[in-house]
Protein backbone atom coordinates (compact mmCIF):
# COMPACT_ATOMS: atom_id res chain seq x y z
CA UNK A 1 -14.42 -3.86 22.64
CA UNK A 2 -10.35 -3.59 23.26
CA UNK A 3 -10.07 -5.72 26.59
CA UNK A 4 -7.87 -8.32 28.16
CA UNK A 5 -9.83 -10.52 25.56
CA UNK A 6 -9.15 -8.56 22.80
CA UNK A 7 -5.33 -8.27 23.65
CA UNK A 8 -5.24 -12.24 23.76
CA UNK A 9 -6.62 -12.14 20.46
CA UNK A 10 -3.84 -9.74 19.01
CA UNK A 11 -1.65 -11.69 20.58
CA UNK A 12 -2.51 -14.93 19.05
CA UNK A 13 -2.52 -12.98 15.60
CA UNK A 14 1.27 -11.74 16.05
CA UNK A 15 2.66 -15.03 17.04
CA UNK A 16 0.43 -16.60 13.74
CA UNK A 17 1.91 -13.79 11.70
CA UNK A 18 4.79 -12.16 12.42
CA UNK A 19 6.82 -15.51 12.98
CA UNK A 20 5.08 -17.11 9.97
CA UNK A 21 6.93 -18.51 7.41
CA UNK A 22 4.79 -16.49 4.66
CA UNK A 23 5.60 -13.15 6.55
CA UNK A 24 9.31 -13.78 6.12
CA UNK A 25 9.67 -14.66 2.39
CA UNK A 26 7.00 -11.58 1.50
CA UNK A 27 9.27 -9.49 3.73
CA UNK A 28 12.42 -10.37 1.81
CA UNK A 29 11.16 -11.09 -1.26
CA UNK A 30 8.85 -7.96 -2.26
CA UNK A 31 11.61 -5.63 -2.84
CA UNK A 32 13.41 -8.24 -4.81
CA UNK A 33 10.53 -8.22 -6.87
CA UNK A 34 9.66 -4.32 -6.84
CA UNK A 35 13.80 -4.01 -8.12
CA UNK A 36 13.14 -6.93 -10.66
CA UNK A 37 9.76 -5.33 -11.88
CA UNK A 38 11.74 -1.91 -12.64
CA UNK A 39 15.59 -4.01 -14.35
CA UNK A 40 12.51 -6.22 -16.48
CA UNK A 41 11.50 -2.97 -17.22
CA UNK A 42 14.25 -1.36 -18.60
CA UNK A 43 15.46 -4.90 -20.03
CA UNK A 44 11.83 -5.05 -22.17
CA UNK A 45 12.46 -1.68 -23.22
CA UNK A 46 16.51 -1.78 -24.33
CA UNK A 47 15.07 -4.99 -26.27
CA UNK A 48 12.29 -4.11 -27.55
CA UNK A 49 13.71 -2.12 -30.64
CA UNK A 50 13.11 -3.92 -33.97
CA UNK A 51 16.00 -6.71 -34.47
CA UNK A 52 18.08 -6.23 -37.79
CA UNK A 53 15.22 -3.92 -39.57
CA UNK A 54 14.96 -3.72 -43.25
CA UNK A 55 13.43 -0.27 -44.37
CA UNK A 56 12.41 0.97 -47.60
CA UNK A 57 12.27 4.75 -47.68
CA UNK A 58 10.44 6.08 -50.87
CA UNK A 59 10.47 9.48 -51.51
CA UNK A 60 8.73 11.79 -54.31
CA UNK A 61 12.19 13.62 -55.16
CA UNK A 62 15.61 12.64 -55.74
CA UNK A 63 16.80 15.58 -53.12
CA UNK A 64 14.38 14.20 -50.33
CA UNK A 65 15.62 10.90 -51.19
CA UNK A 66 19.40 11.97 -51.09
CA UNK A 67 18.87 14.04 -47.88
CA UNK A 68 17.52 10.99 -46.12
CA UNK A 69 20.18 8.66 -47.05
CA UNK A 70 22.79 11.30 -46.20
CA UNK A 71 21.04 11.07 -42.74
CA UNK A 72 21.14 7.57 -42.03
CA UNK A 73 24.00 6.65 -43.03
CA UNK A 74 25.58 8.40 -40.15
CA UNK A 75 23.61 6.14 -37.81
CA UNK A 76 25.75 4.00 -35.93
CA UNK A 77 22.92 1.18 -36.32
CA UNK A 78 22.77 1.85 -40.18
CA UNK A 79 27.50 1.45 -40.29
CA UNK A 80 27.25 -1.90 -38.27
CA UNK A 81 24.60 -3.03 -40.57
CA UNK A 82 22.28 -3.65 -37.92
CA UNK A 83 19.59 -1.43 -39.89
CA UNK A 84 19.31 -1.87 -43.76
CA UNK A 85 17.90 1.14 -45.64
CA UNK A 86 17.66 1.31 -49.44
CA UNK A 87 15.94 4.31 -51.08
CA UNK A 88 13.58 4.65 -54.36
CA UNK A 89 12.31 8.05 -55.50
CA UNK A 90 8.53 7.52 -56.82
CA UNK A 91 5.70 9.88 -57.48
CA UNK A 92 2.88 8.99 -55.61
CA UNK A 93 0.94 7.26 -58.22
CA UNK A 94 3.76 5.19 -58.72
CA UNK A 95 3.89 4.14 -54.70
CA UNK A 96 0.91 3.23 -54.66
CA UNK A 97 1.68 0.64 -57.39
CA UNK A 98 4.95 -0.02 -55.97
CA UNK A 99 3.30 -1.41 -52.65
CA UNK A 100 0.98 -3.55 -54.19
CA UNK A 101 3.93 -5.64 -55.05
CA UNK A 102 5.60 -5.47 -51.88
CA UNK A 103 2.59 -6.31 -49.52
CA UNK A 104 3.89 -10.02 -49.68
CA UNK A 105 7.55 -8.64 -48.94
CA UNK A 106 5.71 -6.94 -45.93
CA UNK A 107 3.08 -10.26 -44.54
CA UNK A 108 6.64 -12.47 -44.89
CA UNK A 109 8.54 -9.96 -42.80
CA UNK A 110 11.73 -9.88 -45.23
CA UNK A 111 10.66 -5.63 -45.79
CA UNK A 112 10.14 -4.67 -42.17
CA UNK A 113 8.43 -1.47 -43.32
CA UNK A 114 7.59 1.50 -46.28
CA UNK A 115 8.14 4.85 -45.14
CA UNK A 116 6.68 6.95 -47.73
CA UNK A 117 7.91 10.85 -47.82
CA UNK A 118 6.22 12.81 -50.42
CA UNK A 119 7.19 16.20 -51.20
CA UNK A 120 4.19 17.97 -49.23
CA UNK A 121 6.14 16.66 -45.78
CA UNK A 122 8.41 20.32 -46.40
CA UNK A 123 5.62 21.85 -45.78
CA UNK A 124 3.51 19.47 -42.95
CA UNK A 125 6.03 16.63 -42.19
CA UNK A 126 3.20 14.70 -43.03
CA UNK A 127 5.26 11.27 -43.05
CA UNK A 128 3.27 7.58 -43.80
CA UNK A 129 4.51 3.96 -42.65
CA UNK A 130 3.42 0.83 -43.97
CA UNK A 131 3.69 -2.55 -42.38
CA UNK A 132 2.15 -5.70 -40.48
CA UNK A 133 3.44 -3.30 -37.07
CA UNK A 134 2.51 0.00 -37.84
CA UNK A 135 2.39 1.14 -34.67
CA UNK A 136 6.15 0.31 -33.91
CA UNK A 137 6.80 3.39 -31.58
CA UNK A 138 11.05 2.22 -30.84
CA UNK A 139 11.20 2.16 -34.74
CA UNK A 140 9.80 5.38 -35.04
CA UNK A 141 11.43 7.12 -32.62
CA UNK A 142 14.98 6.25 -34.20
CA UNK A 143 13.98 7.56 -37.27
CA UNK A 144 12.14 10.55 -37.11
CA UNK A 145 15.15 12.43 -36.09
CA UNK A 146 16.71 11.78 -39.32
CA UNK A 147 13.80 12.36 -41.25
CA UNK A 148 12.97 15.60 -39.37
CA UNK A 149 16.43 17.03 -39.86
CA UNK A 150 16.83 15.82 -43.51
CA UNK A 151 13.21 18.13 -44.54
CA UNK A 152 14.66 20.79 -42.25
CA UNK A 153 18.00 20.88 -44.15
CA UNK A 154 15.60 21.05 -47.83
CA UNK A 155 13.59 23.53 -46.51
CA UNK A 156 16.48 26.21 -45.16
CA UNK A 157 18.36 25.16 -47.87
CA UNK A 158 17.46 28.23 -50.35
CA UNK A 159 16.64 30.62 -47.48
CA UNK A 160 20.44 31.82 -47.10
CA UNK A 161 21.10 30.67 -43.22
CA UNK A 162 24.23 29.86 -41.65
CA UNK A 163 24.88 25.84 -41.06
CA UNK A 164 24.99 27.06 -37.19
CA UNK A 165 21.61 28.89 -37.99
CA UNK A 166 20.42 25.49 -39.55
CA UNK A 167 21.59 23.43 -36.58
CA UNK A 168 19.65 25.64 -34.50
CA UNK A 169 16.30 25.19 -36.18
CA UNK A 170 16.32 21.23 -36.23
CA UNK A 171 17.41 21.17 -32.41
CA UNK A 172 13.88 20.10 -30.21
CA UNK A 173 13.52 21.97 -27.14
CA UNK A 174 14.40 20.43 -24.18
CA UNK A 175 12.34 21.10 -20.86
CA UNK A 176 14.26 21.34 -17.21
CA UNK A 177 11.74 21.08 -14.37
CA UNK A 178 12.47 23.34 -11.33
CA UNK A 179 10.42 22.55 -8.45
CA UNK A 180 9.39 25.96 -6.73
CA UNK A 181 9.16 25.04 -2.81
CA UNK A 182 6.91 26.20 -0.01
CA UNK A 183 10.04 28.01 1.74
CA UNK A 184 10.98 29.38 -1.85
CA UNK A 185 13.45 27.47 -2.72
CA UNK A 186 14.09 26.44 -6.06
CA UNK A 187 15.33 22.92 -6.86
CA UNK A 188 15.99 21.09 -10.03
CA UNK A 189 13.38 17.90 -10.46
CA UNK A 190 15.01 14.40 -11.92
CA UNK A 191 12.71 11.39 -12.22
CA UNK A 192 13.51 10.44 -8.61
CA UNK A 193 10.09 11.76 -7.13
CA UNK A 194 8.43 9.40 -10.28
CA UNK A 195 10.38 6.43 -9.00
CA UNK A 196 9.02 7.39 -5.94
CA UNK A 197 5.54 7.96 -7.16
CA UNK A 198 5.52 4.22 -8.52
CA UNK A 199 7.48 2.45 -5.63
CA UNK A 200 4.93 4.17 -2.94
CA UNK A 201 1.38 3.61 -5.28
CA UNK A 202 3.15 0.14 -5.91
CA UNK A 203 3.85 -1.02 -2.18
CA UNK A 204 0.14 0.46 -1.04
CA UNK A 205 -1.77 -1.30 -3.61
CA UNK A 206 0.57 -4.78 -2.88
CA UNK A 207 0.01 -4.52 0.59
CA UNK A 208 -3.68 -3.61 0.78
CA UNK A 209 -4.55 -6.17 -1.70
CA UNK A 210 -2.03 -8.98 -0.30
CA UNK A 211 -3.15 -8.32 3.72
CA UNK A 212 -6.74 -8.46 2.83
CA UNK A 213 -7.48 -11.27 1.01
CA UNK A 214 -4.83 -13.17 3.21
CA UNK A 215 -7.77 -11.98 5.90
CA UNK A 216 -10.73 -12.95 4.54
CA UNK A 217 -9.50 -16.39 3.04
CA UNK A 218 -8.22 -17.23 7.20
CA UNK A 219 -11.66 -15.69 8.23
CA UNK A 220 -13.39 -18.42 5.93
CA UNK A 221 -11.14 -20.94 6.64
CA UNK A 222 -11.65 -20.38 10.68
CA UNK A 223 -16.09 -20.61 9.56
CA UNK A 224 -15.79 -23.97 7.84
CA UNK A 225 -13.44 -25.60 9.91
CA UNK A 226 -15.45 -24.68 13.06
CA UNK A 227 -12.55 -22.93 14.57
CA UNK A 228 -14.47 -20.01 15.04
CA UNK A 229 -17.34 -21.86 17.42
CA UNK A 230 -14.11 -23.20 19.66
CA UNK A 231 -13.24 -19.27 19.77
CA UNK A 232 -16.29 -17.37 20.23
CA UNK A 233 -16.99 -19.66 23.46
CA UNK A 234 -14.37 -17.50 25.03
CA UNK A 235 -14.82 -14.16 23.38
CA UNK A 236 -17.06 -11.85 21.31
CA UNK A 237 -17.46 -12.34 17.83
CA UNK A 238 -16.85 -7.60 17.89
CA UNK A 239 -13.47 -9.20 20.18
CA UNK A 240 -12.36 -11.51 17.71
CA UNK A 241 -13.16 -9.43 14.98
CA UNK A 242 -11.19 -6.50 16.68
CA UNK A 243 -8.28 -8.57 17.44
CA UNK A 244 -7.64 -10.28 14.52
CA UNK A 245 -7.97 -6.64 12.63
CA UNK A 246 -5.92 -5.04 14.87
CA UNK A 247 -3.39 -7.60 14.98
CA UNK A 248 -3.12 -8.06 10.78
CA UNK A 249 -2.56 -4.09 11.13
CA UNK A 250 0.40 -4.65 13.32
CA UNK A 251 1.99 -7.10 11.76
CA UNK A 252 1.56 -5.29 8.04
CA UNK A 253 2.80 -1.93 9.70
CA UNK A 254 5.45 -3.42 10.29
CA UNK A 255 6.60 -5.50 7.56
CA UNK A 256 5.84 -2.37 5.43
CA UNK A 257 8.81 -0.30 8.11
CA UNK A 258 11.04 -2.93 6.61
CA UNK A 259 10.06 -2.61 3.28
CA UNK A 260 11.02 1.73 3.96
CA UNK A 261 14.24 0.96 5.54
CA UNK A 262 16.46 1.75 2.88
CA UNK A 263 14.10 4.94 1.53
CA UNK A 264 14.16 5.99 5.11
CA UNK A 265 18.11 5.91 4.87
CA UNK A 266 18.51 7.68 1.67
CA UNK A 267 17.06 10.64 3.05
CA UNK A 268 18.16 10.81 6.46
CA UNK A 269 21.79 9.64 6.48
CA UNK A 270 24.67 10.11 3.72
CA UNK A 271 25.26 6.16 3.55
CA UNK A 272 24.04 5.86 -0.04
CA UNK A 273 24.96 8.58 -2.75
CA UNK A 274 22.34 8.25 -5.63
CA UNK A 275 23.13 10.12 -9.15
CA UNK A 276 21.49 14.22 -8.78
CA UNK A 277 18.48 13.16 -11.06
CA UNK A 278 17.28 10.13 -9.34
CA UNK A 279 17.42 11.39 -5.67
CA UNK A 280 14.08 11.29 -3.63
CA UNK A 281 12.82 14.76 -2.94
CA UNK A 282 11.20 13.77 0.07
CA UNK A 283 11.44 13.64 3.73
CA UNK A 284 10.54 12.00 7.01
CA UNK A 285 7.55 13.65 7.68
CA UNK A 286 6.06 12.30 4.42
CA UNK A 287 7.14 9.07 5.61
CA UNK A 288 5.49 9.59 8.65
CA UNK A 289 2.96 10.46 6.72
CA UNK A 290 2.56 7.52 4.60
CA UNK A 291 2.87 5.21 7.50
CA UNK A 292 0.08 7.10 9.52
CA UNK A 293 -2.30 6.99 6.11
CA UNK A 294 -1.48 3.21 5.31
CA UNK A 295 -2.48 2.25 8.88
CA UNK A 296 -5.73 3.78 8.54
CA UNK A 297 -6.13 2.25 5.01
CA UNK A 298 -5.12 -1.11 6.26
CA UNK A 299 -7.79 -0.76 9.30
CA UNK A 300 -10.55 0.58 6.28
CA UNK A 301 -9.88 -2.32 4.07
CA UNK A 302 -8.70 -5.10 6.18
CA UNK A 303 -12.38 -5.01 8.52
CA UNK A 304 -13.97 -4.98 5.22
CA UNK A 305 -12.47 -8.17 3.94
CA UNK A 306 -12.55 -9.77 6.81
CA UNK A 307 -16.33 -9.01 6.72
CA UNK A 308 -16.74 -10.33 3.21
CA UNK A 309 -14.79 -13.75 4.37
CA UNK A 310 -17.66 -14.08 7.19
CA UNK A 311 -20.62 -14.04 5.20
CA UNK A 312 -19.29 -16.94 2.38
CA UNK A 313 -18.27 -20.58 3.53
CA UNK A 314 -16.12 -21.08 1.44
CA UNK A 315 -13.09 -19.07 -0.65
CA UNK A 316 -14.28 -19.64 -4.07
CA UNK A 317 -18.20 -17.64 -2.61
CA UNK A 318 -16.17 -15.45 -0.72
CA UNK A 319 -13.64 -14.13 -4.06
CA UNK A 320 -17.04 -13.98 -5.82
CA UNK A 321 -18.07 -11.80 -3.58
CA UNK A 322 -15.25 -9.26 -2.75
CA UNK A 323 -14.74 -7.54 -6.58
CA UNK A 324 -16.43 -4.40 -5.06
CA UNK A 325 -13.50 -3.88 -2.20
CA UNK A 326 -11.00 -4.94 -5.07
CA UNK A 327 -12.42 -1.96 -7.46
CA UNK A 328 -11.88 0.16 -4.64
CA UNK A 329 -8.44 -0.61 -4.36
CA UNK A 330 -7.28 -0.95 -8.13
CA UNK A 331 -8.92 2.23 -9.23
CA UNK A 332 -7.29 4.51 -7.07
CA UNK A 333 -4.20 2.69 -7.54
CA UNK A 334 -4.58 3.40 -11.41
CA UNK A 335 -5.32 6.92 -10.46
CA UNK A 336 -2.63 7.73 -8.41
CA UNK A 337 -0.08 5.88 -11.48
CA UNK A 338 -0.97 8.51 -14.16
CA UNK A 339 -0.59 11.08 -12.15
CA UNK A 340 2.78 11.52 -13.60
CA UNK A 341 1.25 13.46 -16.32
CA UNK A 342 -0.88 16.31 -13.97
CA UNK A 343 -0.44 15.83 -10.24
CA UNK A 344 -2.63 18.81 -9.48
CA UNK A 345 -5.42 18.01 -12.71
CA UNK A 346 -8.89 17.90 -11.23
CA UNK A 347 -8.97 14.71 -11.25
CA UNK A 348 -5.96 14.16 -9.29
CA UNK A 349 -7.54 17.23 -6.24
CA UNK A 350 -10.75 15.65 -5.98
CA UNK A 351 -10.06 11.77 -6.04
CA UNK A 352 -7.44 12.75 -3.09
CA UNK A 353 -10.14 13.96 -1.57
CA UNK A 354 -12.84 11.35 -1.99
CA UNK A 355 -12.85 8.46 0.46
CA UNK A 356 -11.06 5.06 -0.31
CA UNK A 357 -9.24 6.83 -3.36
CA UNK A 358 -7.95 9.40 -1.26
CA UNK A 359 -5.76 6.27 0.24
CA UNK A 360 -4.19 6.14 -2.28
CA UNK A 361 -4.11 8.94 -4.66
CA UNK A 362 -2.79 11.88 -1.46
CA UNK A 363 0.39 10.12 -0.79
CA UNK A 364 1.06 9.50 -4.67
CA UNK A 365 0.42 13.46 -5.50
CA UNK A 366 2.67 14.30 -2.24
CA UNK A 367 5.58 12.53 -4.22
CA UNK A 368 5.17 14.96 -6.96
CA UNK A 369 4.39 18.15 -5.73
CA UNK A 370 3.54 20.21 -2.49
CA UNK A 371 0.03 19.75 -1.29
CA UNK A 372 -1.29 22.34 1.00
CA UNK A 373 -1.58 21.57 4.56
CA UNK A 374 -5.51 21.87 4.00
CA UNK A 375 -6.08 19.22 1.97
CA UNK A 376 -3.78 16.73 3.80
CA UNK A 377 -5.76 17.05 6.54
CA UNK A 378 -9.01 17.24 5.01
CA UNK A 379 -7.97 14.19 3.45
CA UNK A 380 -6.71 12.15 6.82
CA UNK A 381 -10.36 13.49 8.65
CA UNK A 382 -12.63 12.30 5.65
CA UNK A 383 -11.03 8.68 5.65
CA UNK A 384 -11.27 8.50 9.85
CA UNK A 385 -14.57 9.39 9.21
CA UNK A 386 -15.44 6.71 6.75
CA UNK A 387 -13.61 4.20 9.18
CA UNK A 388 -15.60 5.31 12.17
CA UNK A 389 -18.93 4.94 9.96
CA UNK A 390 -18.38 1.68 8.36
CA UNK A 391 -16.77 -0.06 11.13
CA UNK A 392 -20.12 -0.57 13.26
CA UNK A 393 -21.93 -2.04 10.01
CA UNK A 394 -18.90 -4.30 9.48
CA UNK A 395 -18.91 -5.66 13.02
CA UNK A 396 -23.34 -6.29 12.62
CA UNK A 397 -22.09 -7.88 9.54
CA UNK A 398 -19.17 -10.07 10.99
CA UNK A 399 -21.10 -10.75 14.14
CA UNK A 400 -24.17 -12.11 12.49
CA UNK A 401 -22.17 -13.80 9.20
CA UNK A 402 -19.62 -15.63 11.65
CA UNK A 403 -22.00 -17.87 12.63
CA UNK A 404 -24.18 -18.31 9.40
CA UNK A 405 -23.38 -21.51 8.13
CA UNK A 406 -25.38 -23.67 4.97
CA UNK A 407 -26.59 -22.00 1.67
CA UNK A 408 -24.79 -19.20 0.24
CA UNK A 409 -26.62 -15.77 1.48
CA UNK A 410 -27.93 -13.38 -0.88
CA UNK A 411 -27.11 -9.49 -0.34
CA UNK A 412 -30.77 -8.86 0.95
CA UNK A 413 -30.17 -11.40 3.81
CA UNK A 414 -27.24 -9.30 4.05
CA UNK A 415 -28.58 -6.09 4.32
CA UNK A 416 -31.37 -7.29 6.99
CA UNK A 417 -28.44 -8.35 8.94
CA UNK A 418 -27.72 -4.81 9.25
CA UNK A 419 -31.07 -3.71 10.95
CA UNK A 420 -30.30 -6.48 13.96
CA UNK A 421 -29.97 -4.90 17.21
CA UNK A 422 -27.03 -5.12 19.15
């Protein structure tokens, strides 16, 4: 299969590729967009608070209702009059009357919202919000601090503690992560190695997607433009298919080396100083790593595309037609994305595991934690082994679909394909 042929056919790929116009602006432009993706980010979020919110904060008892205002008006957003709170003290019969009135306040959007406090929130901090947006999470979490520490000053307030005592209670808990190494070490953890989770799931899932549909669209366009016929004069369809395979490999190998270059200097050189909590706990070996795992998922995914673009004519039969190599690509990609909540959940250990979503999901839990040796391995032998098996019923596939022109096959015709005989 990988002859002087073959080589030719690589060849021909690089020069196609590698010099291409397309390969230039995705090389320079994808971490443009991977930065842009994270400042929108952070832009959507520092905007996304509620603009100029009116409140109205009823409470059952004129202490609630003084505690709350004593609260908020120490906000800096409440002194520049970007909030406006005013405060009513109603029992909760009365409330409910109260809102009936202001449900057109609410639908009109000149009363952002009703928090209601009753007195039973001393004992359960049971707290209720009307409005149109009730599920306003930037809202809430600007005022539930005040509200919690108002109810925590009322409840203390007759139980003879110190103000320092006080101050103590209302404080939340706050959670420092140490990460416990192999070598026993113990390091503090900052949200660099979650940066990293998302840039790494980000760039595999870009790249997998982006390389093989870019395959299988130039595999159909080569069938209906009869390019193929000119090529298979002079070489095996299992040659051409090799080549051009082995040849989109190369060329995404190394636009993804690129795409590393400035990861790979942040933790080998002191050129770039990054703040203590955002630093990349990682080394080259897991970049070696990653490199060694995306060439085998580019080899695993690419041959399948390019097998779905040689059984259609034409792209519209062929996208139709490739949603199950899409699932297996956006699945694990979701997988690997939450594992910011339990890198080593069940979930997480056997989907790293499992072919396709191993791709995927192993080098997104190696951002997070330390995975033993075992299962890295495991995980690299399991997806060679899937390679090995499905390339020989791609290549039946390719070899016979290559040539298939007219009607658009069904999956049976498909599948007999498969029992032809070399």
């Amino acid at each position: 299969m990988f002859n002087r042929r073959t080589i030719t056919i690589v060849k021909r790929e690089l020069k196609a590729k590698l010099f291409s116009k397309t390969f230039i602006i995705m090389t320079l432009l994808v971490p443009v967009f991977i930065f842009g993706l994270f400042g929108i980010q952070i832009f959507i979020y520092s905007v996304s608070e509620e603009e100029n919110p009116n409140l109205l904060i009823v409470s059952e008892t004129e202490n609630i209702s003084r505690r709350l205002k004593n609260e908020f008006d120490e906000y800096s957003e409440v002194k520049s009059g970007n909030y406006r709170i005013s405060y009513e003290t109603l029992d909760t019969s009365a409330f409910a009357e109260r809102l009936k009135g202001l449900k057109a306040d609410l639908l009109s959007e000149t009363l952002t919202g009703v928090v209601y406090v009753p007195e039973a929130a001393l004992a359960n901090k049971n707290v209720k919000y009307y409005s149109p947006n009730p599920s306003n999470q930037a809202l809430f979490n600007k005022i539930k601090p005040g509200i919690n520490k108002a109810l925590i000053n009322i409840y203390f307030e007759d139980k003879k503690l110190t103000r320092e005592e006080v101050d103590y209670a209302r404080n939340n808990v706050d959670i420092t992560g140490y990460r416990i190494t192999k070598d026993q070490k113990v390091e503090e953890e900052g949200v660099g190695n979650l940066v990293a989770l998302f840039l790494f799931s980000f760039l595999l899932y870009m790249a997998l997607i982006f390389s093989g549909q870019t395959t299988m669209h130039s595999v159909v366009e080569e069938k209906s433009s009869r390019i193929v016929e000119v090529l298979l004069s002079s070489v095996s369809s299992t040659e051409l298919m090799a080549g051009k395979i082995i040849g989109v490999v190369i060329t995404e190998v190394v636009q993804m080396i690129i795409w590393l270059l400035p990861v790979i200097l942040l933790i080998t050189t002191s050129w770039f100083v990054l703040p203590a909590d955002i630093i990349f706990k990682l080394d080259l070996n897991f970049i070696l790593y990653f490199l060694f795992n995306y060439t085998i998922a580019l080899f695993t995914f690419v041959g399948l595309f390019a097998t779905v673009g040689a059984i259609f004519d034409n792209p519209q039969d062929a996208q139709s037609g490739v949603w199950p190599l899409m699932i297996l690509v956006i699945f694990p990609f979701l997988i690997a994305i939450s594992l910011q909540s339990n890198p080593q959940s069940s979930v997480a250990k056997i989907t790293s595991l499992l072919p396709f979503t191993s791709l995927l999901v192993m080098p997104a839990r190696l951002t997070l934690v330390q995975v033993p040796s075992l299962e890295v391995i495991a995980s690299v032998v399991i997806n060679l082994a899937v390679l090995f098996a499905i390339f020989p019923l791609a290549g039946k596939i390719y070899r016979v679909g290559i040539m298939v022109t007219g009607k658009k096959p069904k999956w049976s015709e498909v599948r007999r394909w498969l029992k032809i005989k070399s």
